[in-house]
N, C-alpha and C. Protein backbone atom coordinates (compact mmCIF):
# COMPACT_ATOMS: atom_id res chain seq x y z
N UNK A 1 0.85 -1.18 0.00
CA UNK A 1 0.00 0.00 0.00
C UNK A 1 0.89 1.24 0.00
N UNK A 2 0.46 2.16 -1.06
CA UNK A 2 1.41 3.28 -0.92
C UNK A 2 0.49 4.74 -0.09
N UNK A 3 1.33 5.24 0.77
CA UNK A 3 0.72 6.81 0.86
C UNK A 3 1.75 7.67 0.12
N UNK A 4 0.84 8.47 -0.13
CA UNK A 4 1.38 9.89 -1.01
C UNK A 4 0.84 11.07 -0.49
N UNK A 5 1.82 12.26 0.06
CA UNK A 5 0.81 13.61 0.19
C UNK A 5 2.01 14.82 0.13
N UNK A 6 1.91 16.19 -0.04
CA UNK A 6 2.60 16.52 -0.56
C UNK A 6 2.74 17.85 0.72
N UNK A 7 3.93 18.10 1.21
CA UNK A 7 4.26 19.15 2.44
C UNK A 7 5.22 20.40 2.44
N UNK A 8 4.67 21.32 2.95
CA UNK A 8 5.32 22.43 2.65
C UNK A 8 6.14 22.76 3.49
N UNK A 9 7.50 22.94 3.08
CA UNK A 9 8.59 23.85 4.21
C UNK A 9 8.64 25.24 4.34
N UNK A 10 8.37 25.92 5.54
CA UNK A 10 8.96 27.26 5.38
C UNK A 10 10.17 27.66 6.24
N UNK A 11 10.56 28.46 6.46
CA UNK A 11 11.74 29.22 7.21
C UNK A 11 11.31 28.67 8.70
N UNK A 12 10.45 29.10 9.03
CA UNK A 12 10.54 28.36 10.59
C UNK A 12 10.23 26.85 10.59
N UNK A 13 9.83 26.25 9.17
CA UNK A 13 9.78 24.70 9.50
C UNK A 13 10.86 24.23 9.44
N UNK A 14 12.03 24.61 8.86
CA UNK A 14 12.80 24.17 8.48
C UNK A 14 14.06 24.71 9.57
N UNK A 15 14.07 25.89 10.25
CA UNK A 15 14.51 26.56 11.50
C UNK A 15 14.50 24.76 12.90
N UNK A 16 13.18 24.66 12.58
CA UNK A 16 12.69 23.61 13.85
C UNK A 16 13.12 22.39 13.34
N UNK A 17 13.51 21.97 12.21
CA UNK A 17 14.11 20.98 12.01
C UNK A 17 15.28 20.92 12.06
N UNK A 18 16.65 21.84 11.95
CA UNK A 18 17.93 22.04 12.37
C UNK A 18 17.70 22.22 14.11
N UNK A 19 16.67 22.50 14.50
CA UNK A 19 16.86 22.53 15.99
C UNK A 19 16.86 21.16 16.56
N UNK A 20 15.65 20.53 15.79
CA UNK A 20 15.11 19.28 16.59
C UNK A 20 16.34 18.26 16.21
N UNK A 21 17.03 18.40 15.07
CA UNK A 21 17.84 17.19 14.43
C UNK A 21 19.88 17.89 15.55
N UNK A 22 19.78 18.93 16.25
CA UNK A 22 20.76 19.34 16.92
C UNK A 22 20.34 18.92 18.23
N UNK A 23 19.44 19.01 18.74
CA UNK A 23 18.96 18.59 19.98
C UNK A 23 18.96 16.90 19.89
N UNK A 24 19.13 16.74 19.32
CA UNK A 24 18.95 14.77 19.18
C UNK A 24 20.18 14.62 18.74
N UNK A 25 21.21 15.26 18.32
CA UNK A 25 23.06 15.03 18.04
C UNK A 25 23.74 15.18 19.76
N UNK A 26 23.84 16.27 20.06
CA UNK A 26 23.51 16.93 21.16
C UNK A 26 23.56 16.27 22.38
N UNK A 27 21.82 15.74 22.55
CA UNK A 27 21.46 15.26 23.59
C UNK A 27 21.36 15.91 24.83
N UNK A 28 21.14 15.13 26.05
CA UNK A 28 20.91 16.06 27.15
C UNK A 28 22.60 15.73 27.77
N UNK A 29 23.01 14.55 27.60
CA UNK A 29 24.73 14.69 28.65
C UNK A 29 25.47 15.91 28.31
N UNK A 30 25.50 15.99 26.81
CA UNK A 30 26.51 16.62 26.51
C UNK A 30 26.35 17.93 27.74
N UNK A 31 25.04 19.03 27.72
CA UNK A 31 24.79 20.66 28.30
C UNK A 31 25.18 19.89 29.99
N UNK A 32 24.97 18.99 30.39
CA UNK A 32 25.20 18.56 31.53
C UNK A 32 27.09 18.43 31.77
N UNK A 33 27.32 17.98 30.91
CA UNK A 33 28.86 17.27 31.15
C UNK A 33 29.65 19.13 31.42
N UNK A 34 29.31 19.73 30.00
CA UNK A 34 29.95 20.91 29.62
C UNK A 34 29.78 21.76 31.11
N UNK A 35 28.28 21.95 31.80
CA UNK A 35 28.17 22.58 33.41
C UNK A 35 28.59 22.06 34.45
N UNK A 36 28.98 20.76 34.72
CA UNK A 36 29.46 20.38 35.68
C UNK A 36 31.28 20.62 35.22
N UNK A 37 31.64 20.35 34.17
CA UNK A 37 33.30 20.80 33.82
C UNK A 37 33.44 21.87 34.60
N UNK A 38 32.56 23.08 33.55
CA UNK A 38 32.93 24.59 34.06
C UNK A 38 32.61 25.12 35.65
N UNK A 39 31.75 24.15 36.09
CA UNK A 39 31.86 24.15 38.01
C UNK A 39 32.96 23.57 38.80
N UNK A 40 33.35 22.49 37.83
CA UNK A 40 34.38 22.12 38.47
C UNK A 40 35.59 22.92 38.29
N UNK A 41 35.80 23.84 37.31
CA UNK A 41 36.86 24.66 36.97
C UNK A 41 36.90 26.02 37.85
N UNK A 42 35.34 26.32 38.33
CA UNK A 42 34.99 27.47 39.02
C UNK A 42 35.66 26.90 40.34
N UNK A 43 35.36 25.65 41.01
CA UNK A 43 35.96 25.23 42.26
C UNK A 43 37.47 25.04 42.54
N UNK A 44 37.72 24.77 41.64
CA UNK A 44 39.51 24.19 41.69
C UNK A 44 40.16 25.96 41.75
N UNK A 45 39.35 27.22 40.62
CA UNK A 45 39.98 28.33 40.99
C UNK A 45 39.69 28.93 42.20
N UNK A 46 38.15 28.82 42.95
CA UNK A 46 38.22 29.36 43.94
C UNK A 46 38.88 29.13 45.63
N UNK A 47 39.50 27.45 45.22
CA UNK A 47 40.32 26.87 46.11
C UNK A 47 41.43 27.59 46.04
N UNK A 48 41.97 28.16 44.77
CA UNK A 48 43.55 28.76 44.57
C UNK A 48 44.21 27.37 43.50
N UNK A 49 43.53 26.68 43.76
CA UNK A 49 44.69 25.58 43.15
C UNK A 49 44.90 25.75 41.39
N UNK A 50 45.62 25.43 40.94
CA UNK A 50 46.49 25.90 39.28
C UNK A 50 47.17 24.40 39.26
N UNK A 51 46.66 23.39 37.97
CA UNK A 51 47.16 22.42 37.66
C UNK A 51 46.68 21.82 36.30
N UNK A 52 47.29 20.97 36.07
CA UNK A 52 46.97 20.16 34.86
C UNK A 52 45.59 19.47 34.58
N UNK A 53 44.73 19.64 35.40
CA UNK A 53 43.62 18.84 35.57
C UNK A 53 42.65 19.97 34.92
N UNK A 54 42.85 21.41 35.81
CA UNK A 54 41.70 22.27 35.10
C UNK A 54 42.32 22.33 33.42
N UNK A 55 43.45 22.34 33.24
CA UNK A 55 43.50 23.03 32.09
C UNK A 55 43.22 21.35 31.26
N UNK A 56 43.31 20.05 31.26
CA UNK A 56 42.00 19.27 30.74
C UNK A 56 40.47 19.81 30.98
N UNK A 57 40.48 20.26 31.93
CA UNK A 57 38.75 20.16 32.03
C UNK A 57 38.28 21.33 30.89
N UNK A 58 39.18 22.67 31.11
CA UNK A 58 38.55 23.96 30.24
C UNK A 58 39.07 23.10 28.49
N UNK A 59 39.74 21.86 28.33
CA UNK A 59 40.26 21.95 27.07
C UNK A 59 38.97 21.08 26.38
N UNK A 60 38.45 19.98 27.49
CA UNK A 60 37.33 19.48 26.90
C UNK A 60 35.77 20.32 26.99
N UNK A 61 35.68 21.41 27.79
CA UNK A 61 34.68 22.58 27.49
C UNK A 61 34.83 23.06 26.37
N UNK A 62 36.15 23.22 26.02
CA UNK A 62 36.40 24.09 24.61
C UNK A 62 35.87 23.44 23.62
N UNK A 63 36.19 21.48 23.41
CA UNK A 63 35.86 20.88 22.26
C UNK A 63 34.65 20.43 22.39
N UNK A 64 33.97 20.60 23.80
CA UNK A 64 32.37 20.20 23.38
C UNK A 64 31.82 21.37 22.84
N UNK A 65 31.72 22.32 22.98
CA UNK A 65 31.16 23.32 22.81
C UNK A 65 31.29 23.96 21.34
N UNK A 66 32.51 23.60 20.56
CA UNK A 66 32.93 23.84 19.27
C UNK A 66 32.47 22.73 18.65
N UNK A 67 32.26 21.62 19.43
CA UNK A 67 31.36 20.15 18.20
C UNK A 67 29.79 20.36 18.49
N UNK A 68 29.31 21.31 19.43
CA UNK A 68 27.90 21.80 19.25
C UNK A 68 27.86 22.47 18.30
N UNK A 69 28.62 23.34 18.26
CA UNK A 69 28.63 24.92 17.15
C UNK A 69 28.85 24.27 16.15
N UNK A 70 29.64 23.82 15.89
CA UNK A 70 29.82 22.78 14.53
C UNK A 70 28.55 22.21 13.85
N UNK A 71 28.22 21.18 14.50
CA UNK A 71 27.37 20.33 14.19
C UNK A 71 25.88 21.72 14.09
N UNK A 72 25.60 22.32 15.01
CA UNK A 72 24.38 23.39 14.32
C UNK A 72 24.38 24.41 13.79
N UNK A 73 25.56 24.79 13.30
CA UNK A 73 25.74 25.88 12.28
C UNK A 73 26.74 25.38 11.20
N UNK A 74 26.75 24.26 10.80
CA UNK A 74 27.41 23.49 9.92
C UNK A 74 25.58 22.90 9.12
N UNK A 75 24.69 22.61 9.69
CA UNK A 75 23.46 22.09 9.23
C UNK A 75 22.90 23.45 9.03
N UNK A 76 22.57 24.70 10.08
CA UNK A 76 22.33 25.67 9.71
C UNK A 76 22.37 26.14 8.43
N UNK A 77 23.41 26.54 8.08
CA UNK A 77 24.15 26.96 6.70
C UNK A 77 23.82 26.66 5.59
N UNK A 78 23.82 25.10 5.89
CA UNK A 78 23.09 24.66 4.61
C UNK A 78 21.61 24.50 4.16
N UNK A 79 20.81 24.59 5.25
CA UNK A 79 19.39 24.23 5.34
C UNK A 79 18.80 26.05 4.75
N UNK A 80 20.01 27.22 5.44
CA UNK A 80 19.81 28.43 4.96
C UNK A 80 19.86 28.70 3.10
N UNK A 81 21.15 27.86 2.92
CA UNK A 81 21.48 28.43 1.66
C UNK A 81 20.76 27.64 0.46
N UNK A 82 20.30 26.58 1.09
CA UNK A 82 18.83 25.75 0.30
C UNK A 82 17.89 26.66 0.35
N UNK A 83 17.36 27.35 1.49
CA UNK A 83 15.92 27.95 1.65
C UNK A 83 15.72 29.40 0.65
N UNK A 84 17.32 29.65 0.60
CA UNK A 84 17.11 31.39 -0.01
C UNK A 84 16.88 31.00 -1.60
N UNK A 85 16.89 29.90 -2.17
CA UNK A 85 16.81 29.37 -3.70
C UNK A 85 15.37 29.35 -3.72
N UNK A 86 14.49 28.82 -2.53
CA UNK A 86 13.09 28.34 -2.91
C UNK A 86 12.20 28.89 -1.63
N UNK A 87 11.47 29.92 -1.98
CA UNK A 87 10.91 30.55 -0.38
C UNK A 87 9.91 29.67 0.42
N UNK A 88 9.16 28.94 -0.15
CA UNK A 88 8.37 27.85 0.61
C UNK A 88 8.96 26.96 -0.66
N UNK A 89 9.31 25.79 0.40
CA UNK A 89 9.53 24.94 -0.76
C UNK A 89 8.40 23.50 -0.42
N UNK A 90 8.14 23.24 -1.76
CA UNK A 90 7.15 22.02 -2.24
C UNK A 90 7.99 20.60 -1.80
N UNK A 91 7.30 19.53 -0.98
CA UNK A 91 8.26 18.28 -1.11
C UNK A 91 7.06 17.39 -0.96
N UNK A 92 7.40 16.08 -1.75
CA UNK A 92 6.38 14.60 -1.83
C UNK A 92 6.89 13.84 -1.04
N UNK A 93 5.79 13.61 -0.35
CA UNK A 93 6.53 12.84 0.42
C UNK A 93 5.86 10.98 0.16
N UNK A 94 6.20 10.08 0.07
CA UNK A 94 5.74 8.56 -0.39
C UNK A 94 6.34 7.65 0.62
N UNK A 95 5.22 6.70 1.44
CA UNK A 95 5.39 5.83 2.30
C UNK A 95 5.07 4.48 1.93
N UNK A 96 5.52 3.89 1.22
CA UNK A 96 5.40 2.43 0.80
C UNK A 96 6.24 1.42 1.39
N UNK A 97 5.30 -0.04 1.10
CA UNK A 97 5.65 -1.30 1.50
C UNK A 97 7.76 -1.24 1.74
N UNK A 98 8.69 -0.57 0.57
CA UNK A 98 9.93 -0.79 0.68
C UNK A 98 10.22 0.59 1.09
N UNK A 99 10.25 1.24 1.60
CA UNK A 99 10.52 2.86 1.95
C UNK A 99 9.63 3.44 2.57
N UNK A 100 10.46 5.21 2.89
CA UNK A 100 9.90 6.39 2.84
C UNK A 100 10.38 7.20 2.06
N UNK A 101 10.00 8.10 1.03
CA UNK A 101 10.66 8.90 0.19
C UNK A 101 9.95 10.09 0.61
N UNK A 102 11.00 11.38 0.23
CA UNK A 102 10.99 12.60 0.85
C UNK A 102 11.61 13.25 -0.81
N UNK A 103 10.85 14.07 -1.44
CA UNK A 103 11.57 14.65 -3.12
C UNK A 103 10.68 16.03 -2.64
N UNK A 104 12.31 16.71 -2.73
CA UNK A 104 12.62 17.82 -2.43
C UNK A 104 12.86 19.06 -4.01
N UNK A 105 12.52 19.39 -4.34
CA UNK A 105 13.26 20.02 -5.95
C UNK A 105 14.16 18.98 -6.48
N UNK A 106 15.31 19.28 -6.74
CA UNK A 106 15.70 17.79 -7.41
C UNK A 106 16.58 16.98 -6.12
N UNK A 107 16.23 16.51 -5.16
CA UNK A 107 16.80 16.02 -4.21
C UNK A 107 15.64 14.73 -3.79
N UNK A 108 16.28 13.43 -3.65
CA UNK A 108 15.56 12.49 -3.04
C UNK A 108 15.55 11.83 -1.85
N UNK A 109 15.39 12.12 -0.41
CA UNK A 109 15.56 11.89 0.54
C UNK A 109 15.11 10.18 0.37
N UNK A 110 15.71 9.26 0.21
CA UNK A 110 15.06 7.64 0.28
C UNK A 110 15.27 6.71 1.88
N UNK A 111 14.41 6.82 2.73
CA UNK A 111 15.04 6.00 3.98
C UNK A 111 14.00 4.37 3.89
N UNK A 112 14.74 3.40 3.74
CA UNK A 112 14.30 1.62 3.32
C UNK A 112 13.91 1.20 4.81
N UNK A 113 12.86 0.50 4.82
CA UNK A 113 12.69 0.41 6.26
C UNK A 113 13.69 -0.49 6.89
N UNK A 114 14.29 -1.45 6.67
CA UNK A 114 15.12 -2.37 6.67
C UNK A 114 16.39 -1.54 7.02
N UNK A 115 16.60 -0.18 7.46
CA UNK A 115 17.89 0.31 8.07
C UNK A 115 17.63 0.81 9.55
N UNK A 116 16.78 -0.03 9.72
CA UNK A 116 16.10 0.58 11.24
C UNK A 116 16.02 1.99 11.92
N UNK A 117 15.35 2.51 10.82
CA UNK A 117 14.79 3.82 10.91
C UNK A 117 15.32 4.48 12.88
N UNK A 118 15.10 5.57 13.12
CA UNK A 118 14.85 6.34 14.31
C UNK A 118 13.95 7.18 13.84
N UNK A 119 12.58 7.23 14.63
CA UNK A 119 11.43 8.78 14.14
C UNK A 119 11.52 8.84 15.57
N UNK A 120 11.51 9.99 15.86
CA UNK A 120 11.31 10.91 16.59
C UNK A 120 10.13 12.12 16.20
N UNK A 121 8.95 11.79 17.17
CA UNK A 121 7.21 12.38 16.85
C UNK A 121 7.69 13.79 17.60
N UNK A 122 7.94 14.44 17.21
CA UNK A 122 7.50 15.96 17.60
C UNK A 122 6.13 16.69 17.71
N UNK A 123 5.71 17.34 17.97
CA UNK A 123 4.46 18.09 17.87
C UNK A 123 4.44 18.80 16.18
N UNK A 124 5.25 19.75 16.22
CA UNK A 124 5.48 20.11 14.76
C UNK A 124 6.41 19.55 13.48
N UNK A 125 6.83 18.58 13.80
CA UNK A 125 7.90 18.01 12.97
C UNK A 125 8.36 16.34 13.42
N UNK A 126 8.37 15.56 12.23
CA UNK A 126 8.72 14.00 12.64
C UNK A 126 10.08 14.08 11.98
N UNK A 127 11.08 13.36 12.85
CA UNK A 127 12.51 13.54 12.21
C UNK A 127 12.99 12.27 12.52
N UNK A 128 13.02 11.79 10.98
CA UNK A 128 13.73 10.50 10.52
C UNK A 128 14.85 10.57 10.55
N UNK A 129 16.08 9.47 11.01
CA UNK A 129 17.35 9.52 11.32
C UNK A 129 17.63 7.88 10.50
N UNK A 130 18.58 7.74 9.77
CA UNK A 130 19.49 6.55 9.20
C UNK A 130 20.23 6.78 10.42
N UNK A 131 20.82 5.23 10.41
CA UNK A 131 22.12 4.72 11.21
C UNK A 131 23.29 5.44 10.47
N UNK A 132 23.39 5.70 9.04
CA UNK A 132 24.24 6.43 8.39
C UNK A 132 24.40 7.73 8.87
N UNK A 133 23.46 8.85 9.62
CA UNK A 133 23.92 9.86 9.82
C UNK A 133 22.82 10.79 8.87
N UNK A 134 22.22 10.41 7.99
CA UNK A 134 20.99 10.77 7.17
C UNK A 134 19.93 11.17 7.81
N UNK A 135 19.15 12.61 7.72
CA UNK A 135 18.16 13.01 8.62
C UNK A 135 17.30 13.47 7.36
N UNK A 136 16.19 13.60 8.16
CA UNK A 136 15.11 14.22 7.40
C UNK A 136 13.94 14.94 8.48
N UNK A 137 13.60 16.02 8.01
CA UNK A 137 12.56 16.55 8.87
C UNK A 137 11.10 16.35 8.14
N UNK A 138 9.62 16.03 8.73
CA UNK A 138 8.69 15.61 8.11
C UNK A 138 8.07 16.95 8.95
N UNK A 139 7.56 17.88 8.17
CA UNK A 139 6.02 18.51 9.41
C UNK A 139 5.07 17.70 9.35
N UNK A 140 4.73 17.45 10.42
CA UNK A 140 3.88 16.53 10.98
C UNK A 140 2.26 16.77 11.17
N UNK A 141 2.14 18.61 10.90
CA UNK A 141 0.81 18.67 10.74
C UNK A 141 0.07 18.96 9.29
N UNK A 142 0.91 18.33 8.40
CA UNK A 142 0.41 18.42 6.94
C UNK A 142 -0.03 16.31 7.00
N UNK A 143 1.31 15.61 7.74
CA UNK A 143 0.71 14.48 6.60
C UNK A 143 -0.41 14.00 7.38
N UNK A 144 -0.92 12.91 6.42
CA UNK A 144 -2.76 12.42 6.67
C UNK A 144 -2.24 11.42 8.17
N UNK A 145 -3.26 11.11 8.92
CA UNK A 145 -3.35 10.21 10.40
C UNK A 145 -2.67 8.99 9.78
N UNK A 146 -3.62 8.30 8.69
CA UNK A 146 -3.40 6.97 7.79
C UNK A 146 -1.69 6.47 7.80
N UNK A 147 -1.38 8.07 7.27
CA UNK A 147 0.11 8.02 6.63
C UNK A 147 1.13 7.90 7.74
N UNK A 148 0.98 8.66 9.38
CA UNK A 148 1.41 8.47 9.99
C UNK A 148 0.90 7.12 11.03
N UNK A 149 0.29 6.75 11.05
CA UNK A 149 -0.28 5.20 11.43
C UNK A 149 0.82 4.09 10.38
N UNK A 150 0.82 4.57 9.47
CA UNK A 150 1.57 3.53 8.59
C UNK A 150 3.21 3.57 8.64
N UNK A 151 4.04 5.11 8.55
CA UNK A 151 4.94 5.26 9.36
C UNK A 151 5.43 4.47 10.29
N UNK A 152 4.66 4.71 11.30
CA UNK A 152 5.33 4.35 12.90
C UNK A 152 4.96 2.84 12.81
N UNK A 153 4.25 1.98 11.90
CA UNK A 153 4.33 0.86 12.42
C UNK A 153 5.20 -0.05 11.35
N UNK A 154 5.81 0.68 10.10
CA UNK A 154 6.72 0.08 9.26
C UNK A 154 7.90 0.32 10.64
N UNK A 155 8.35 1.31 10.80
CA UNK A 155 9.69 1.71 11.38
C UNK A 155 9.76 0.62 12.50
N UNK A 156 8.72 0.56 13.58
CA UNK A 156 8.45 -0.68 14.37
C UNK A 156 8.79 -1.83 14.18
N UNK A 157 8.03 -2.49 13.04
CA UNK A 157 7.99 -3.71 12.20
C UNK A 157 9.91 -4.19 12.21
N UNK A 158 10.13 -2.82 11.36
CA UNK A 158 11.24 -3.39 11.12
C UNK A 158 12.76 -3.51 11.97
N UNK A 159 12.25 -3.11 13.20
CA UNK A 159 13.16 -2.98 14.49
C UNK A 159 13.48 -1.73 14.54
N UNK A 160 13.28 -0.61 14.09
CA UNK A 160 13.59 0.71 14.31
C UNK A 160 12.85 1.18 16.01
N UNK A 161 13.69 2.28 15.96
CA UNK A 161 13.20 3.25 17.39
C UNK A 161 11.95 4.10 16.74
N UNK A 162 10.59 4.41 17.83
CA UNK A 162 10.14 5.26 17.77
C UNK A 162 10.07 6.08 19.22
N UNK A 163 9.96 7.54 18.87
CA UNK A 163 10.29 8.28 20.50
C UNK A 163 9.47 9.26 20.32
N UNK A 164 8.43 9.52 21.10
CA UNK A 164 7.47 10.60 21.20
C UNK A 164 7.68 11.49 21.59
């Protein structure tokens, strides 16, 4: 059985999909690890003490914090310099028996269910993840109930994660 329906991106859909697909790279340890470092760096200076330990701790603050920035203004950039070509852009989206397809202008997002999908249900946006590193953002209040009923139970089926 195939679904077919066709969804529109705009600037803030596509804003919330570099957020939601950075927040799921991200995660919650990382903002945790990075505040407890820089407390622990606040304590070791307000003891007086000067050693090799803070200057690890501020060196791994430095590289988490530059593989955040990285990773969301590295997707940023590009999700920008796509959007200024097409101001709302048109995409098909097709959920069949061997896939999900996502056709973007000339771009084909293809995720096979058989790579054990990750969806992640947002309120405004469903964001498909490959084990490859492959994302896709779906707004979630264009496609039909049917289509997302059929979604979440291919991705299931085929051992994938679903996360509400």
């Amino acid at each position: 059985m195939e679904h077919r329906t066709s969804v529109t991106y705009s600037g803030p859909a596509q804003a919330e999909a570099i957020r939601l697909y950075w927040s799921r790279m991200v995660g919650v340890a990382t903002p945790i690890t990075v505040l407890a470092l820089v407390a622990f760096i606040v304590w070791h200076l307000v003891r007086g003490e000067r050693s090799w330990i803070m200057v690890a701790e501020a060196v791994v603050v430095v590289l988490a914090l530059a593989w955040v920035s990285v990773i969301y203004f590295g997707h940023y950039r590009k999700v920008r310099a796509w959007s200024r070509i097409v101001a709302d852009i048109q995409a098909e989206v097709v959920a069949d028996e061997e896939s999900l397809s996502l056709t973007v202008a000339d771009y084909v997002f293809r995720f096979r269910w058989d790579q054990k999908l990750e969806l992640s249900r947002f309120p405004n946006a469903w964001l498909v993840v490959a084990p490859a590193g492959e994302w896709a953002a779906l707004p979630s209040a264009e496609l039909p109930p049917e289509m997302k009923d059929f979604v979440v139970t291919k991705v299931q089926s085929a051992g994938g994660k679903c996360a509400v």
